[in-house]
N, C-alpha and C. Protein backbone atom coordinates (compact mmCIF):
# COMPACT_ATOMS: atom_id res chain seq x y z
N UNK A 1 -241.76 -60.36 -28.07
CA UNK A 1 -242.58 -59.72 -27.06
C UNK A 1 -244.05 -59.90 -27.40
N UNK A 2 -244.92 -59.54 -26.55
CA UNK A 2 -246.60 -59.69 -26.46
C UNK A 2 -246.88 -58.89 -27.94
N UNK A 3 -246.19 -57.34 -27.85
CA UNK A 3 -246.94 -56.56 -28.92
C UNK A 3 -246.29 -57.41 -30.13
N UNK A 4 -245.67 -58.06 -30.28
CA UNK A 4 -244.90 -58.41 -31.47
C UNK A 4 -243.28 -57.69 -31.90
N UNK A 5 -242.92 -56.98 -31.17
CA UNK A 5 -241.87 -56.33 -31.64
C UNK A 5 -240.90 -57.45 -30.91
N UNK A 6 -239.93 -57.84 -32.02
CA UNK A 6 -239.06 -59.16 -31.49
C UNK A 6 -237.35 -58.41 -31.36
N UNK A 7 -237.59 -56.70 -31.53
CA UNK A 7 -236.20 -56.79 -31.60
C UNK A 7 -235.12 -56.33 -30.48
N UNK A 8 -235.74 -56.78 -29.30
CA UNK A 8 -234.99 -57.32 -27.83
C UNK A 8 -234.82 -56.32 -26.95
N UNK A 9 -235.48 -54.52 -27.66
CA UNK A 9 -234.94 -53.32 -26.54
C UNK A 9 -236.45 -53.48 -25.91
N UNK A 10 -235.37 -52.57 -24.97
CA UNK A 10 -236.09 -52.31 -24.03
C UNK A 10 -236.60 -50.78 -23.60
N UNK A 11 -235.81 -50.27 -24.91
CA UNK A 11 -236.40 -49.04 -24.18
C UNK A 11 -237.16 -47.92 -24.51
N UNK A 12 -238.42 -47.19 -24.12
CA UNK A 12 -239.71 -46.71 -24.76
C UNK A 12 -239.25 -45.73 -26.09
N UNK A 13 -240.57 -45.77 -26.68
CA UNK A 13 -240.15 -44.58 -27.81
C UNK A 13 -239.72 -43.27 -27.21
N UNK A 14 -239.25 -42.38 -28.13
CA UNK A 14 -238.81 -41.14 -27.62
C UNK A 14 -239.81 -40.44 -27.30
N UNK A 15 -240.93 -40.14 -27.98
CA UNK A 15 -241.78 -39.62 -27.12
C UNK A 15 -242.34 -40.05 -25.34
N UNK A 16 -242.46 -41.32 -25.45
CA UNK A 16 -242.54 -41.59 -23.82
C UNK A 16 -241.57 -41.03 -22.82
N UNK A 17 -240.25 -41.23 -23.39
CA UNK A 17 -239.16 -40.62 -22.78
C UNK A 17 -239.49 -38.77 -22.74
N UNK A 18 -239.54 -38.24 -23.67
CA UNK A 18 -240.24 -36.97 -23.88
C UNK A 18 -241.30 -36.50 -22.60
N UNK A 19 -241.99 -37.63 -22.36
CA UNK A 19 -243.36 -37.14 -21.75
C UNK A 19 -242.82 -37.44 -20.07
N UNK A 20 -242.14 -38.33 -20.17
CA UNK A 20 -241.78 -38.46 -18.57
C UNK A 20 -240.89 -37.59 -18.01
N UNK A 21 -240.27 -37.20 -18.89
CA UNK A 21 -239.01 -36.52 -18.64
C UNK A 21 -239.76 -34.92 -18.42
N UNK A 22 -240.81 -34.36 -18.79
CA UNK A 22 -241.03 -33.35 -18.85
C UNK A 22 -242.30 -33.69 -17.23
N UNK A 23 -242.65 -34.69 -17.23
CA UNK A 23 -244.07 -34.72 -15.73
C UNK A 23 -242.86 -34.55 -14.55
N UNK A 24 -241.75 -35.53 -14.96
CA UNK A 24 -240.75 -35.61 -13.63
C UNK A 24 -240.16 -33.65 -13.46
N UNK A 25 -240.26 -33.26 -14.47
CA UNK A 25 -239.51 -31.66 -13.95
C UNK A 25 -241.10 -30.96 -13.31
N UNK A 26 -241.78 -31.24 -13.97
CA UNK A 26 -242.66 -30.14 -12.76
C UNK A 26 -242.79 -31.03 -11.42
N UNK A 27 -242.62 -32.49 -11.16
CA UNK A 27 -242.51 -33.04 -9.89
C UNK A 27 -241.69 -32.19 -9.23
N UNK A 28 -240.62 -32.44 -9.84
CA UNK A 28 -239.44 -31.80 -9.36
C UNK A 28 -239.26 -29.94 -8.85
N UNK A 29 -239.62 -29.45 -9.74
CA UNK A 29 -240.39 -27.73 -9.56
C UNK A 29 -241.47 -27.72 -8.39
N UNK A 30 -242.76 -28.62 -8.23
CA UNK A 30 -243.29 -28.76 -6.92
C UNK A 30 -242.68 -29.13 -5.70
N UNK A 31 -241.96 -30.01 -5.91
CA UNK A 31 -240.77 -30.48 -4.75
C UNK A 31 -240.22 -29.41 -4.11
N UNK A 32 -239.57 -28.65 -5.14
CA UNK A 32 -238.77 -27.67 -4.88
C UNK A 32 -239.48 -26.45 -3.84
N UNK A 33 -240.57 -25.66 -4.20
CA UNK A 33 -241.69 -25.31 -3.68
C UNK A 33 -241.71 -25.44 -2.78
N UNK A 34 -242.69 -27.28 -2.00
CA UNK A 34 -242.38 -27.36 -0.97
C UNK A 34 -241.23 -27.45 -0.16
N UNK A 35 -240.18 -28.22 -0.47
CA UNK A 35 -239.22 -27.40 0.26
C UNK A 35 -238.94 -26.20 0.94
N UNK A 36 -239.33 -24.98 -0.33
CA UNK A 36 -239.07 -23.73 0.00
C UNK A 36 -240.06 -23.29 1.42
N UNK A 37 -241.35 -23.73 0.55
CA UNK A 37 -242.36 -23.54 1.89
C UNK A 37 -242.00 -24.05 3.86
N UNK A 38 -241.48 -24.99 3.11
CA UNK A 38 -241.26 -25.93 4.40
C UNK A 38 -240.07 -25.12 5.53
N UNK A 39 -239.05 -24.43 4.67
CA UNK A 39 -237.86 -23.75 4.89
C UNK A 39 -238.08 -22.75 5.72
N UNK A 40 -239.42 -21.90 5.07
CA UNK A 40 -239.36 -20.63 5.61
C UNK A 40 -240.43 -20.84 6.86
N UNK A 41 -241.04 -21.95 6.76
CA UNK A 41 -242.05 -21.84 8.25
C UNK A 41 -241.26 -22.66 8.93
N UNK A 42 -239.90 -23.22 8.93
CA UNK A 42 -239.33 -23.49 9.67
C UNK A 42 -238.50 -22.20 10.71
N UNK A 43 -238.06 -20.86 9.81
CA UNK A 43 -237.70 -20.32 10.25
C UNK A 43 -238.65 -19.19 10.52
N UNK A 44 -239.32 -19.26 10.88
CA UNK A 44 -240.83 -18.21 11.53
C UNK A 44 -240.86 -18.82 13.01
N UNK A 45 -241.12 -20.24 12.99
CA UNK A 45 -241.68 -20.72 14.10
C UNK A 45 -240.18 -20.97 15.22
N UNK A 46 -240.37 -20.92 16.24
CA UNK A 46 -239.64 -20.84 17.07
C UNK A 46 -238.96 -22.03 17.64
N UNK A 47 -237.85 -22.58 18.09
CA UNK A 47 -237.28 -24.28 18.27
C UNK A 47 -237.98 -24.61 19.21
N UNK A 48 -238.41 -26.09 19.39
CA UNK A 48 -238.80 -26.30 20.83
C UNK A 48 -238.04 -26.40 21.87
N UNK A 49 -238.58 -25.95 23.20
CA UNK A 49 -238.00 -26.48 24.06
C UNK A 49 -237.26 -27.41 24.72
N UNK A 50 -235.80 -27.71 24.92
CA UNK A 50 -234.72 -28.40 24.64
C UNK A 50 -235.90 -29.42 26.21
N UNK A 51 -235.62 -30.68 25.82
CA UNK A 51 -236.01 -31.99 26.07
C UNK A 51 -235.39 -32.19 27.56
N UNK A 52 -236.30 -32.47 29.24
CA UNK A 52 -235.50 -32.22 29.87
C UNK A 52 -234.40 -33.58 30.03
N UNK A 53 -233.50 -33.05 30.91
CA UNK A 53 -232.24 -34.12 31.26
C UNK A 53 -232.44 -35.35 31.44
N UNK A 54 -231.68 -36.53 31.57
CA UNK A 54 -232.26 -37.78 31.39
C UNK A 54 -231.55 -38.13 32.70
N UNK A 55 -232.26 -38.71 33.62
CA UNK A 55 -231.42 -39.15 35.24
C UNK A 55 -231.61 -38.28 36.21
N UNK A 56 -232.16 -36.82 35.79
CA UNK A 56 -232.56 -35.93 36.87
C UNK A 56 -234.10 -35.75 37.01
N UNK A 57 -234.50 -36.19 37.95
CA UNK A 57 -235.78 -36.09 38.30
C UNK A 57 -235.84 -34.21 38.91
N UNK A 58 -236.94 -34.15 38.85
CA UNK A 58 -236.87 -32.91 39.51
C UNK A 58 -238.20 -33.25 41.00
N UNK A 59 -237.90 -33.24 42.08
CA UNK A 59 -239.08 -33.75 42.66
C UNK A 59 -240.30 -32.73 42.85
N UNK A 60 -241.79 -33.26 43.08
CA UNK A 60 -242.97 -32.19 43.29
C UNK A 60 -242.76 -31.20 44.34
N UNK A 61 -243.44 -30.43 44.64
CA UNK A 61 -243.26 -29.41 45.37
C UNK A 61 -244.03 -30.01 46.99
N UNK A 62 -243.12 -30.00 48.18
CA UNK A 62 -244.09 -29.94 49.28
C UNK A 62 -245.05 -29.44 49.47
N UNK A 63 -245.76 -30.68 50.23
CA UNK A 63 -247.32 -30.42 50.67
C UNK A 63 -246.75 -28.99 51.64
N UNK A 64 -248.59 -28.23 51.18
CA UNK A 64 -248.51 -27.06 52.50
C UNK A 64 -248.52 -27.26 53.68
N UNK A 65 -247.68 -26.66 54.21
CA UNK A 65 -247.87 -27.12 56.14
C UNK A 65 -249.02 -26.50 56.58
N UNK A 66 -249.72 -27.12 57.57
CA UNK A 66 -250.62 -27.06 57.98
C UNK A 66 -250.39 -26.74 59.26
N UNK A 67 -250.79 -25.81 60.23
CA UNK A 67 -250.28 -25.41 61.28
C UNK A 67 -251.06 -26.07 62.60
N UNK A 68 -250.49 -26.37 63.26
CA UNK A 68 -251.34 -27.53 64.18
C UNK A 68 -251.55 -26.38 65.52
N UNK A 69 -252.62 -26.48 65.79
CA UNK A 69 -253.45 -25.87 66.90
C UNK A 69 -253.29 -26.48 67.74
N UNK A 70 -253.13 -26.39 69.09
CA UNK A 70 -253.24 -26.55 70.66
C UNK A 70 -251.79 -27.31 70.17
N UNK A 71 -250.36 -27.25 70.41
CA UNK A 71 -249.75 -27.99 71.03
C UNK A 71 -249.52 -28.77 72.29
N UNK A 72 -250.34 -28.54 73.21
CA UNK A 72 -249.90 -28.60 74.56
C UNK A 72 -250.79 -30.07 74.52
N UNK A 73 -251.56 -30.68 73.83
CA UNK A 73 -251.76 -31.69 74.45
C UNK A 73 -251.15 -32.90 73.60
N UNK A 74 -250.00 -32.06 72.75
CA UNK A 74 -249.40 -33.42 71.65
C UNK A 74 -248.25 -33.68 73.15
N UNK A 75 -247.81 -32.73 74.16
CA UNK A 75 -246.62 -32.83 74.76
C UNK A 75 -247.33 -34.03 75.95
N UNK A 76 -248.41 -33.50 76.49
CA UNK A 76 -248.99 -34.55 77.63
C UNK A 76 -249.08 -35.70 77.51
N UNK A 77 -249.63 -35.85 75.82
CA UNK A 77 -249.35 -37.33 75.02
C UNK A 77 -248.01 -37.97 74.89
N UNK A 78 -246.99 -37.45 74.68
CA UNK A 78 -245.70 -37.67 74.89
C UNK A 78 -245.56 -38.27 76.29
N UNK A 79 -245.39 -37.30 77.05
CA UNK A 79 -244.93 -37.39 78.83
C UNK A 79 -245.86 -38.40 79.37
N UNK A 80 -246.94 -39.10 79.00
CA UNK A 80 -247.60 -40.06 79.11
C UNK A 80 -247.06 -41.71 78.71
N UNK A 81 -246.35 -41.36 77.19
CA UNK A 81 -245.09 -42.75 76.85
C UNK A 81 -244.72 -43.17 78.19
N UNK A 82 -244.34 -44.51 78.23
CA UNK A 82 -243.57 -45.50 79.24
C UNK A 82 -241.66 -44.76 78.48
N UNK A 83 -241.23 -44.96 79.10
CA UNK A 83 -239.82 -44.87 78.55
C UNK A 83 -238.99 -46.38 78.26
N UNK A 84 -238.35 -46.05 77.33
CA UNK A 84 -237.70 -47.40 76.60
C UNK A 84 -237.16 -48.09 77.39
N UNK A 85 -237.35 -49.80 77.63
CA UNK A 85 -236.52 -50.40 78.31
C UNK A 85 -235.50 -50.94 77.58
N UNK A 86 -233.78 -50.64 77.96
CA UNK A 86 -232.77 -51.43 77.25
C UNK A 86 -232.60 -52.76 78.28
N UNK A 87 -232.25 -53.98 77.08
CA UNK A 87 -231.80 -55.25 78.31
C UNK A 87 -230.48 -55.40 78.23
């Protein structure tokens, strides 16, 4: 190897092992934590609203009717039409 040690392991001194092994448990203890955190503001906050249906439209709401003033001269306009010729 680079440092000179020729005798083929691979694997760190015990202290390295020591030192990782002890950073990975407080990873692990923070992990945990958040989790917990994560858990309980899951159950505070309320589910969302279920997603609507897929294929059902719901359509907009009709326009307001508008109330039409003077009828009497939509009818004269009418009675004024030619009437349909069939051949």
């Amino acid at each position: 190897m680079a440092n000179g040690d020729d005798s083929g392991s691979t694997t760190l001194p015990t202290e390295d092992n020591n030192g990782r092994l002890t950073r990975l448990e407080g990873m692990m203890a923070i992990l945990a934590g958040v989790i917990q955190n994560l858990q309980q503001q899951m159950l505070q906050t309320p589910p969302p609203p279920p997603p609507p249906l897929v294929g059902i439209e719901i359509p907009p709401p009709p326009p307001p009717v508008i109330p039409r003033q003077g009828g009497e001269p939509n009818v004269k306009e009418f009675l004024k039409l030619k009437p349909p010729t069939f051949i």
